[in-house]
Protein backbone atom coordinates (compact mmCIF):
# COMPACT_ATOMS: atom_id res chain seq x y z
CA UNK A 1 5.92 -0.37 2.20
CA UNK A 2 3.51 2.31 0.85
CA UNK A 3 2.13 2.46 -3.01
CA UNK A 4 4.38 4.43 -5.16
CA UNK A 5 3.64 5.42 -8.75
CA UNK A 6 7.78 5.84 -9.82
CA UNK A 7 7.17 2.73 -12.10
CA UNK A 8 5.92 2.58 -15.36
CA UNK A 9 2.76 0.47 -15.94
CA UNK A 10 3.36 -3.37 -17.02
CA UNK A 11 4.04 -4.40 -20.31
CA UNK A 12 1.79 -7.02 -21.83
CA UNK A 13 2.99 -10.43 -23.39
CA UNK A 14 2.45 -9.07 -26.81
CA UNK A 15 4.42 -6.04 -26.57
CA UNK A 16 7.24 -8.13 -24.74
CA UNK A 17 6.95 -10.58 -27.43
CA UNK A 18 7.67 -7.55 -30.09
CA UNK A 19 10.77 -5.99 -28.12
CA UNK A 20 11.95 -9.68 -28.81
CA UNK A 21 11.74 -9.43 -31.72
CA UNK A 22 12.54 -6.26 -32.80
CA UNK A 23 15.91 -7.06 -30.80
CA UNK A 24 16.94 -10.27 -32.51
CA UNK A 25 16.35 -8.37 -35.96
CA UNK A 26 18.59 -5.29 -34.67
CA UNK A 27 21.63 -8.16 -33.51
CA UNK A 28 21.20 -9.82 -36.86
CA UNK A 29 21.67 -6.83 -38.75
CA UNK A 30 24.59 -5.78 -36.34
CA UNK A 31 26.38 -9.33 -36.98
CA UNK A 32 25.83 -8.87 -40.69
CA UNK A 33 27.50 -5.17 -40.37
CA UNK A 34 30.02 -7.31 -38.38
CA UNK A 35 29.13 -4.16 -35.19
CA UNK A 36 30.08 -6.12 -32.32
CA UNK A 37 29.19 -2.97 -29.88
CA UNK A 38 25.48 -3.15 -31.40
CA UNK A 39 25.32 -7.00 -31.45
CA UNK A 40 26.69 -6.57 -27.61
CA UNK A 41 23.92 -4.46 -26.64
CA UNK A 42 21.38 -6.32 -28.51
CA UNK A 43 22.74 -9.83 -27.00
CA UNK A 44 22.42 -7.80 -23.64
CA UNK A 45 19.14 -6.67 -24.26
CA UNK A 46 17.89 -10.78 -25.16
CA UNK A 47 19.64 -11.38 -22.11
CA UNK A 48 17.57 -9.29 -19.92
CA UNK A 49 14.51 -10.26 -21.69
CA UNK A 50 15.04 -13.81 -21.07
CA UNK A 51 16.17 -13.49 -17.29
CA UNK A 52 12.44 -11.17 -16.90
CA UNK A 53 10.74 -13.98 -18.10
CA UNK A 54 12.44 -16.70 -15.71
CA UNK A 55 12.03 -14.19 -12.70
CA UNK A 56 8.47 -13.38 -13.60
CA UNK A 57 7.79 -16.88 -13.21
CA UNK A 58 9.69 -17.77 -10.39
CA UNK A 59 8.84 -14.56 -7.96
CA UNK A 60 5.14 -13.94 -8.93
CA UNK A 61 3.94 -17.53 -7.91
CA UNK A 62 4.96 -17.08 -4.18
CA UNK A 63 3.36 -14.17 -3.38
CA UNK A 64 0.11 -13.86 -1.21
CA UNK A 65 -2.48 -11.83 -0.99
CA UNK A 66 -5.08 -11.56 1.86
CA UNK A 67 -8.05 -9.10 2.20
CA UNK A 68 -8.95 -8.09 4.97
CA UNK A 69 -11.89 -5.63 6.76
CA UNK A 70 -12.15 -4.70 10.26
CA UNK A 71 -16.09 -5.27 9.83
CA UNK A 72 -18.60 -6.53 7.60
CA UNK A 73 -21.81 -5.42 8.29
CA UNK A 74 -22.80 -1.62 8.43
CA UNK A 75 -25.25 0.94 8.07
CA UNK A 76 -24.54 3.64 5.32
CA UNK A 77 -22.14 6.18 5.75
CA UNK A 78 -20.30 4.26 8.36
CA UNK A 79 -16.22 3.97 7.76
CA UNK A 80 -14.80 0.45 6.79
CA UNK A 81 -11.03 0.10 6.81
CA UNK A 82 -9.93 -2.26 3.91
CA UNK A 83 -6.58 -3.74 4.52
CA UNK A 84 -4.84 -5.58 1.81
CA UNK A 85 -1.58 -7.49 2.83
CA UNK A 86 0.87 -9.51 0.18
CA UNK A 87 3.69 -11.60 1.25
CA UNK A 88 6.53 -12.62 -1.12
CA UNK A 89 8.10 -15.93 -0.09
CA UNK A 90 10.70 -15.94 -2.89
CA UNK A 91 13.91 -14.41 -2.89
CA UNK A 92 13.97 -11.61 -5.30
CA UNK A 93 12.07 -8.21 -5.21
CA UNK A 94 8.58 -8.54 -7.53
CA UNK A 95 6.52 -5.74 -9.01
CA UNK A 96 3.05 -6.01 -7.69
CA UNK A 97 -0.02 -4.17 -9.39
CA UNK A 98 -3.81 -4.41 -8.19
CA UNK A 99 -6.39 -2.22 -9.44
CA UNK A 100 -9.63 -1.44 -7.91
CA UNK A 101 -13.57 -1.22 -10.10
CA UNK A 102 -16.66 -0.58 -8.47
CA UNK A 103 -19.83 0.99 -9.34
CA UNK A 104 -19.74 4.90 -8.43
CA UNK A 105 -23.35 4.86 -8.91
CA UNK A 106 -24.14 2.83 -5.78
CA UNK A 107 -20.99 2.90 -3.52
CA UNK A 108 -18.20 5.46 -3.04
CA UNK A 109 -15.80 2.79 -1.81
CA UNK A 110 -12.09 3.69 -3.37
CA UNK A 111 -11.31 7.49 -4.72
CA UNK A 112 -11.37 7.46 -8.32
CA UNK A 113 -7.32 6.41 -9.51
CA UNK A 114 -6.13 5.00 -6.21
CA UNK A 115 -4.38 1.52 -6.99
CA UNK A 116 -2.04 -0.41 -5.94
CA UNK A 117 1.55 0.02 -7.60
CA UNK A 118 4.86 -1.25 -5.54
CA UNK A 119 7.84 -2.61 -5.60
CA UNK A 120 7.90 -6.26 -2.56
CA UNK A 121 11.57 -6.77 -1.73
CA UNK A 122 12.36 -10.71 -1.32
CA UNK A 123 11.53 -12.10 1.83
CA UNK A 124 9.02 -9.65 3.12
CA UNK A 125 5.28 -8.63 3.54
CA UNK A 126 3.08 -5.29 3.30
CA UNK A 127 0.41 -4.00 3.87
CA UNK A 128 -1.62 -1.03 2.33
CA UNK A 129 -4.77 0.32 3.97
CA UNK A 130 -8.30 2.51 2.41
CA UNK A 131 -10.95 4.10 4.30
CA UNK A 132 -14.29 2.72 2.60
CA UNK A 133 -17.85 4.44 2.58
CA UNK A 134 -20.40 2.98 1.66
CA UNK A 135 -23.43 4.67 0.33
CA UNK A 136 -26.21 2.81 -0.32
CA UNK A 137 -27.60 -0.34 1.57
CA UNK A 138 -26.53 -3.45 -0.45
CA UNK A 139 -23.95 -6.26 -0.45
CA UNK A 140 -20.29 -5.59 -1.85
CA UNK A 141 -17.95 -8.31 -2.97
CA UNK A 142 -14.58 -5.68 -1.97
CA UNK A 143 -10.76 -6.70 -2.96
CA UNK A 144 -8.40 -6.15 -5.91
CA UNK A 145 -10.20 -6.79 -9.60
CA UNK A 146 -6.91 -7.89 -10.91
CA UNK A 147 -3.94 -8.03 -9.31
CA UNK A 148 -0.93 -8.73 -11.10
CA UNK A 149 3.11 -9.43 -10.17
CA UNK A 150 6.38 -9.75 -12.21
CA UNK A 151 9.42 -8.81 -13.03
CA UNK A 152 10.99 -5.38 -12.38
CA UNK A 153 10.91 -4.22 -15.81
CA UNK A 154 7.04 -5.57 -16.20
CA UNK A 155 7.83 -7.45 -19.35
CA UNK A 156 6.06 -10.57 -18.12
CA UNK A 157 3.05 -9.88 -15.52
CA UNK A 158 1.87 -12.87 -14.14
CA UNK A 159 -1.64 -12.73 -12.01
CA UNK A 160 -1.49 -13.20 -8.79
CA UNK A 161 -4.16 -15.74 -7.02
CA UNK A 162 -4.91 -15.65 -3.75
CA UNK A 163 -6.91 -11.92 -3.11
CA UNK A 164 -10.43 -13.17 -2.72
CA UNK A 165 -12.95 -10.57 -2.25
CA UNK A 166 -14.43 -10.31 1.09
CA UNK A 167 -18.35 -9.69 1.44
CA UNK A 168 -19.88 -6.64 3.02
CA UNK A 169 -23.36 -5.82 3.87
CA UNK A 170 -24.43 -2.24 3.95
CA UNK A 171 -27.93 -2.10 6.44
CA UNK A 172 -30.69 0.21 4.89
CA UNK A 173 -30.26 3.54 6.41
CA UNK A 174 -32.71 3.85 9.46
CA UNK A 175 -34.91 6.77 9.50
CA UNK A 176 -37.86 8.69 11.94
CA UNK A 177 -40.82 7.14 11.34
CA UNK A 178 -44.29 7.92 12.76
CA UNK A 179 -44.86 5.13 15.52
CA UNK A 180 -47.94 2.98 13.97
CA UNK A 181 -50.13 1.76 16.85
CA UNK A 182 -50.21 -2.16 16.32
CA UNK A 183 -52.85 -4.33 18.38
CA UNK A 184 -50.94 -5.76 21.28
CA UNK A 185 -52.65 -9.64 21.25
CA UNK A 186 -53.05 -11.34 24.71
CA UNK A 187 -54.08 -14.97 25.48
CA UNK A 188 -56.18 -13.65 28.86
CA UNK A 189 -57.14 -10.31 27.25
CA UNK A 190 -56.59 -7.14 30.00
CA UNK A 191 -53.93 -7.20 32.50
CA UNK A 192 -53.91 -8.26 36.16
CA UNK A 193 -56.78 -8.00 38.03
CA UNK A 194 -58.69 -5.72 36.01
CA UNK A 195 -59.55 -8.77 33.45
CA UNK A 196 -61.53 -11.27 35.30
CA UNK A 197 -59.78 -14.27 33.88
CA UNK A 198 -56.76 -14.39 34.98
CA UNK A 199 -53.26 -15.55 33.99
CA UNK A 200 -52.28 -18.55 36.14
CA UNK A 201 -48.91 -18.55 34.86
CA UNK A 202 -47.02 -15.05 35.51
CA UNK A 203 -47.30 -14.20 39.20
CA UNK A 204 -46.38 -10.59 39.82
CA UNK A 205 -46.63 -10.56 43.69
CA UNK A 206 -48.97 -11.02 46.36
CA UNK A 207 -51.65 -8.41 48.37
CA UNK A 208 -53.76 -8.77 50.92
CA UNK A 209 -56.76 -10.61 49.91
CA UNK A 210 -59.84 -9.64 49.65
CA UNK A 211 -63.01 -11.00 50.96
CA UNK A 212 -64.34 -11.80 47.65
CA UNK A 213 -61.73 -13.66 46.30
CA UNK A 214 -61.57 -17.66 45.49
CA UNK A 215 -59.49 -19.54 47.57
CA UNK A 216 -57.30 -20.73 44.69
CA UNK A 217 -56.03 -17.00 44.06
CA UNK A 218 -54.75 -17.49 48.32
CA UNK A 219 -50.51 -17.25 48.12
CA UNK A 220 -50.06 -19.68 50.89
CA UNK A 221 -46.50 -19.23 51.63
CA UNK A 222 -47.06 -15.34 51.62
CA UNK A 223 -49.66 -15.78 53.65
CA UNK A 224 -48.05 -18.43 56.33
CA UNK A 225 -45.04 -15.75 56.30
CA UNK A 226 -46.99 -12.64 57.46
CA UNK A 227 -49.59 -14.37 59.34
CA UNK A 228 -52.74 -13.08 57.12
CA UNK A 229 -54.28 -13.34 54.00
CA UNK A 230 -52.28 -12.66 50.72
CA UNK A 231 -53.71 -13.28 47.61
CA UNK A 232 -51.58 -13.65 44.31
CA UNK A 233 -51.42 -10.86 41.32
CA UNK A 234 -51.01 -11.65 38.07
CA UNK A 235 -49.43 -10.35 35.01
CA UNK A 236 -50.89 -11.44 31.73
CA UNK A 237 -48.87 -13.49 29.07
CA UNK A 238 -49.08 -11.22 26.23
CA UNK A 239 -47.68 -12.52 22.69
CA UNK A 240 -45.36 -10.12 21.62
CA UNK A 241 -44.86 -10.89 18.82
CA UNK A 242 -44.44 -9.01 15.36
CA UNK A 243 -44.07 -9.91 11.66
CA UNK A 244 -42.69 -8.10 9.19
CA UNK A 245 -44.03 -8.65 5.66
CA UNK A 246 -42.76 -7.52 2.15
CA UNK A 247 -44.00 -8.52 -0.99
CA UNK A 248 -41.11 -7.16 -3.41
CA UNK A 249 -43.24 -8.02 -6.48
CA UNK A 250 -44.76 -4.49 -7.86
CA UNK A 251 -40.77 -2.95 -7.01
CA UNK A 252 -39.55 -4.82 -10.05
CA UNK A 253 -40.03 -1.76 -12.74
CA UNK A 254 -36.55 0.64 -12.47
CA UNK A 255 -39.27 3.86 -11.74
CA UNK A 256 -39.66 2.18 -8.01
CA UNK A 257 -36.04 1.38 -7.38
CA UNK A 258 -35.96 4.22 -4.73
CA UNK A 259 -38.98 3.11 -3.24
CA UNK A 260 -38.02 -0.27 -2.24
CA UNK A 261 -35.44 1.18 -0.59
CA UNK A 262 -37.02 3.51 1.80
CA UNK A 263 -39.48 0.81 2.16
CA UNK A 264 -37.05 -1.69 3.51
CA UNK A 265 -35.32 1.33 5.52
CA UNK A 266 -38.78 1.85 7.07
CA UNK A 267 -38.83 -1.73 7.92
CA UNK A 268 -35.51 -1.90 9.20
CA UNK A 269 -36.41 1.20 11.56
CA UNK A 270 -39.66 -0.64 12.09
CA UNK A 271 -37.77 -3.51 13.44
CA UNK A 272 -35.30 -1.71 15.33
CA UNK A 273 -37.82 0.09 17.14
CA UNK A 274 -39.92 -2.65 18.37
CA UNK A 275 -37.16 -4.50 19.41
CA UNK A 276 -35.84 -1.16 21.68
CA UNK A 277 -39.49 -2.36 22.89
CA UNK A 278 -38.98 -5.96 24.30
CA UNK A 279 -41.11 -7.79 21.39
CA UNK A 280 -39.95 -10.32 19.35
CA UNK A 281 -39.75 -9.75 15.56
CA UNK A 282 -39.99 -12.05 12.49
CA UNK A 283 -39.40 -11.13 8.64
CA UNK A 284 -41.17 -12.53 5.78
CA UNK A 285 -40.43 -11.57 1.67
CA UNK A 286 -40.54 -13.73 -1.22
CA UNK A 287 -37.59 -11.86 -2.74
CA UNK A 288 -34.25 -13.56 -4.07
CA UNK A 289 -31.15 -12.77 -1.31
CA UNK A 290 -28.30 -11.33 -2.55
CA UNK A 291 -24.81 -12.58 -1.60
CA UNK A 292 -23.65 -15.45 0.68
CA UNK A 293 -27.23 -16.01 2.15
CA UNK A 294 -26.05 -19.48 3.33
CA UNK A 295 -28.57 -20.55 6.52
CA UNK A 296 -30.67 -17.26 5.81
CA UNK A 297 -34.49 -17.48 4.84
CA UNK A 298 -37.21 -14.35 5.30
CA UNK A 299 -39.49 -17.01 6.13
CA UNK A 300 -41.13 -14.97 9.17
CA UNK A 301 -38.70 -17.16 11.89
CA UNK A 302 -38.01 -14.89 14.79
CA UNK A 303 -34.54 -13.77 14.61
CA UNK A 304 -32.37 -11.41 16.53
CA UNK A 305 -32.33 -7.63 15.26
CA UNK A 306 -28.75 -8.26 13.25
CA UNK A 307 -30.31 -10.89 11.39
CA UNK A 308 -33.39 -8.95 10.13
CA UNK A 309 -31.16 -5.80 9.03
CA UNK A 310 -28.89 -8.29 7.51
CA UNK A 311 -32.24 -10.21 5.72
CA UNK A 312 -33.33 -6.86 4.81
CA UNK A 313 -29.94 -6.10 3.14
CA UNK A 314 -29.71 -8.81 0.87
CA UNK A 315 -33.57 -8.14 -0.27
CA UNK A 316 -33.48 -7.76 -4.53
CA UNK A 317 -37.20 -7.00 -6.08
CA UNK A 318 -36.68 -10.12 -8.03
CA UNK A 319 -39.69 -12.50 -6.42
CA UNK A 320 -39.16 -15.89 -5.74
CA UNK A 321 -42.54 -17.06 -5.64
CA UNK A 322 -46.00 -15.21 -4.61
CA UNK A 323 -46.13 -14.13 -0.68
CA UNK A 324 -49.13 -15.91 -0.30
CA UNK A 325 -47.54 -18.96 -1.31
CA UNK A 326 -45.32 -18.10 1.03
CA UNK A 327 -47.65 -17.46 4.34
CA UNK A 328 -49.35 -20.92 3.67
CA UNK A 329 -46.45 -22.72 3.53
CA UNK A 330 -45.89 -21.55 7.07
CA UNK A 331 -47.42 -22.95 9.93
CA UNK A 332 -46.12 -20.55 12.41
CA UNK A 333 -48.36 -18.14 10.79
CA UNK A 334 -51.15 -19.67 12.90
CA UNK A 335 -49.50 -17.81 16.30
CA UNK A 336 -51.28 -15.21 17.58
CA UNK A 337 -49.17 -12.41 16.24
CA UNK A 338 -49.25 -8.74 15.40
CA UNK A 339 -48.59 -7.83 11.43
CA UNK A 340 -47.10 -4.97 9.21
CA UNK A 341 -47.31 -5.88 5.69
CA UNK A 342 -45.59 -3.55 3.03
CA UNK A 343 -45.83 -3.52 -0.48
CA UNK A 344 -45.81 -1.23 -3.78
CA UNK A 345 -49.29 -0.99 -4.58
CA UNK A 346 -52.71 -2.84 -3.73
CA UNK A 347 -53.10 -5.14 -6.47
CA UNK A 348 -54.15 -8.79 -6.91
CA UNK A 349 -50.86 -10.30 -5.19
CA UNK A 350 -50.90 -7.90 -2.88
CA UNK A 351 -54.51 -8.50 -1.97
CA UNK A 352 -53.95 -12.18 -1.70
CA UNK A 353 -51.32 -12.06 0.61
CA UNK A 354 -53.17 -9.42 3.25
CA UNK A 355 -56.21 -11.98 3.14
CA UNK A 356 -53.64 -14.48 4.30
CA UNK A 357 -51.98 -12.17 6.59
CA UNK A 358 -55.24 -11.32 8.19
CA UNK A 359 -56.73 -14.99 8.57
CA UNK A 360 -57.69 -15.44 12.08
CA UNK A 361 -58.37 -12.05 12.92
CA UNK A 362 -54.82 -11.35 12.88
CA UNK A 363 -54.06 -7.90 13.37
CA UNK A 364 -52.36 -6.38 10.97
CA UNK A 365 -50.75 -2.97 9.59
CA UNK A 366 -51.15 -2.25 5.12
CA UNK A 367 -48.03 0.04 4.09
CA UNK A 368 -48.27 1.21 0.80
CA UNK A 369 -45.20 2.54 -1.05
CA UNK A 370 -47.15 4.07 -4.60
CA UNK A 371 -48.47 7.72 -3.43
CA UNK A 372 -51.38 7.55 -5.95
CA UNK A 373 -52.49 3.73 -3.99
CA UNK A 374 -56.33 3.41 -3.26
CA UNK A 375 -56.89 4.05 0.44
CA UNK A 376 -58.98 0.78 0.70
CA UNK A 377 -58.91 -1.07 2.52
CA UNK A 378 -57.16 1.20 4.98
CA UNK A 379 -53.54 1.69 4.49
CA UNK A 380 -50.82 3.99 5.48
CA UNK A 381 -48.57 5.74 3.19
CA UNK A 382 -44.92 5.25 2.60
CA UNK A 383 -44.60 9.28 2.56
CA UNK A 384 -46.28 9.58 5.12
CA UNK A 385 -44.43 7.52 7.62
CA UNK A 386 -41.08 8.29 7.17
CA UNK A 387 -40.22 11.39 8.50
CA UNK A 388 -36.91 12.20 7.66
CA UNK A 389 -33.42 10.57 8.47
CA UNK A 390 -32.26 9.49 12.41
CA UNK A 391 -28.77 8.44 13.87
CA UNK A 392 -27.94 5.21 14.01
C-alpha cells in the first residue's frame, strides 16, 4: 500500500458537528413540506453521519503504528531510511493521515509536502518508506507529528497512539585538521635501551648480552636455549592516554553558534585520529546533553570512539557547572595524561580550568575558537587547524 492523495483532507469535529446540523434542519423542513424524497435523502444523509461516527471509533483504535530506522547514529550527509508501518486489526478499511514537521533550518529530513495519506483495508498492514538526510550534527526525535485515522468520509478523525518517535544522533562532520604534536608521557622516560632505567615490565625480546650488563637484565631461558648469553630488551610502558576538554561556556551568545560546531567537529576528528593511533581517549565538557543521555557523562572516562562522537553530539552550549569544578571533582585527572583543551575565548573560566588542566605538569594543548583571542599563553587557533572537510 503506497500514499495516495485521491482523498480529500479530514473533516474536523466541528465541521461534522455542522453538516449535522444543517441536515436535521433540511429533513425538518422537508417533513413540514411533507417532501418525502428530501426527508429520504436527509434521513440518509443522518444515517451515514451516524454510522462514520461508530466506525471512526471502532476502526481507528486498532490500528498500530511502529517507527522504524535502519540506523541511529550518523555523520552528516549520510542516508537514513525511515520506515513507518501501521497495522489495522479491525475489520473495516480506515483512513489513515500522518503528517511530518521539522526544522528546515537544521535538518533536511522529509521533502517539503510529503505526508502520509491512505486508505488500510481491514485486516492488513503497510508500510511506507523516506530517504532521510541529515544536515547538521545534532539529535532528532523522527516519526509522524500527528497521525490521525477514521472513517472513510473523514467526518470523525480519531488520533492514532502508538507512533513514537525514534531518536537519531547526527556525529559532527569530521574534517582535515593540522596534526598538533602532543607530549607523549612515559613512566621510564626514553624507550628500550637507550634510557638507562629501564621498564621491567614489557619485554620485547632478547640479544646477546653484553659484557657490561647486570646480571638481572640475563634472559635465562633464552640463554639456556641457545647455549650463550641473552640479555632481555625492553619496551617502555608509555601512558597513552588523551583527554579531550571543552568548556562550552563563552559559545552561549547566537554570534558563536557556528563556532561550537566546528569546534566539536575538530574534536571529533581529534578523537578519531588518535584513536586510528592506538591511544586511549577520554572527553570532558560541562555542557547539558541533549536527548536520551541515559548512562552518558563527559566526565573525561575513557570510552570507545562511538561513545565520544556520540558525547560530542549531544553537546548544547548551555553549561552545567564551571569546568574547573568539573576537573576537581575528578580524581582520574591525577593520571599521567596528555591534554587538548578547547574553548571560545581565554577568559577567567577558561583560565581556571587550563590551571587545573595543567596541574602536575600535565601536558596540555589551548584551542581557541574567537580569531581576535590573545595568543597568551600559547594557543592554537580554531582557523587555523581545520583545514577543510575529509571523508568519513
Amino acid at each position: 500500500m503506497t500514499p495516495t492523495d485521491d482523498y480529500p483532507p479530514m473533516l474536523g469535529v466541528y465541521t461534522a458537528s455542522l453538516i449535522q446540523l444543517m441536515v436535521a434542519g433540511l429533513v425538518l423542513a422537508a417533513l413540514v413540506k411533507e417532501d418525502r424524497g428530501l426527508a429520504l435523502l436527509g434521513l440518509t444523509v443522518m444515517l451515514l453521519h451516524v454510522l462514520a461516527r461508530v466506525w471512526s471509533r471502532a476502526a481507528a483504535g486498532r490500528i498500530t503504528a511502529q517507527v522504524r530506522l535502519d540506523r541511529r547514529r550518523v555523520f552528516p550527509g549520510d542516508p537514513v531510511r525511515l520506515a513507518l508501518t501501521l497495522n489495522n486489526q479491525s475489520r473495516l478499511p480506515v483512513w489513515v493521515q500522518a503528517d511530518f514537521h521539522h526544522d528546515e533550518a537544521e535538518t533536511s529530513l522529509i521533502e517539503a509536502g510529503e505526508a502520509l495519506n491512505m486508505v488500510l483495508p481491514g485486516r492488513s498492514g503497510a508500510q511506507t518508506d523516506w530517504t532521510l538526510t541529515p544536515t547538521r550534527r545534532g539529535v532528532y526525535d523522527l516519526g509522524p507529528s500527528r497521525m490521525q485515522g477514521g472513517d472513510l468520509l473523514g467526518w470523525f478523525p480519531q488520533t492514532v497512539t502508538g507512533a513514537d518517535p525514534v531518536e537519531l544522533v547526527v556525529y559532527p562532520g569530521l574534517v582535515e585538521t593540522s596534526r598538533l604534536g602532543l607530549a607523549k608521557l612515559e613512566y621510564f622516560g626514553a624507550p628500550g635501551a637507550k634510557n638507562p632505567v629501564l621498564d621491567p615490565i614489557y619485554i620485547m625480546g632478547a640479544r646477546d648480552s653484553a659484557p657490561n650488563r647486570p646480571a638481572r637484565y640475563i634472559h635465562w631461558r633464552a640463554s639456556a636455549r641457545l647455549d650463550r648469553w641473552q640479555e632481555k630488551i625492553f619496551d617502555p610502558s608509555a601512558q597513552a592516554k588523551v583527554l579531550l576538554a571543552l568548556d562550552v561556556s563563552g559559545f552561549a551568545s547566537p554570534e558563536a553558534g557556528e563556532r561550537f560546531e566546528r569546534t566539536l567537529s575538530l574534536l571529533a576528528s581529534l578523537a578519531a585520529g588518535y584513536h586510528r593511533r592506538g591511544r586511549q581517549v577520554g572527553l570532558m565538557a560541562n555542557g547539558r546533553l541533549r536527548g536520551d543521555a541515559q548512562g552518558l557523562a563527559a566526565n573525561g572516562s575513557v570510552r570507545p570512539i562511538g561513545g565520544i562522537l556520540e558525547l560530542l553530539a549531544r553537546q548544547t552550549t548551555r553549561a552545567e557547572r564551571p569546568l574547573a569544578e568539573l576537573m576537581l571533582d575528578r580524581p582520574a585527572l591525577s593520571a599521567r595524561v596528555s591534554a587538548v583543551f578547547a574553548f571560545h575565548e581565554w577568559d577567567a573560566a577558561a583560565e581556571s580550568a587550563a590551571a587545573v588542566l595543567t596541574g602536575r605538569g600535565r601536558p596540555a594543548v589551548m584551542i581557541s575558537a574567537r580569531p581576535e583571542s590573545q595568543s597568551t599563553p600559547p594557543m592554537w587557533r580554531l582557523d587555523d587547524l581545520i583545514a577543510g572537510e575529509a571523508g568519513i
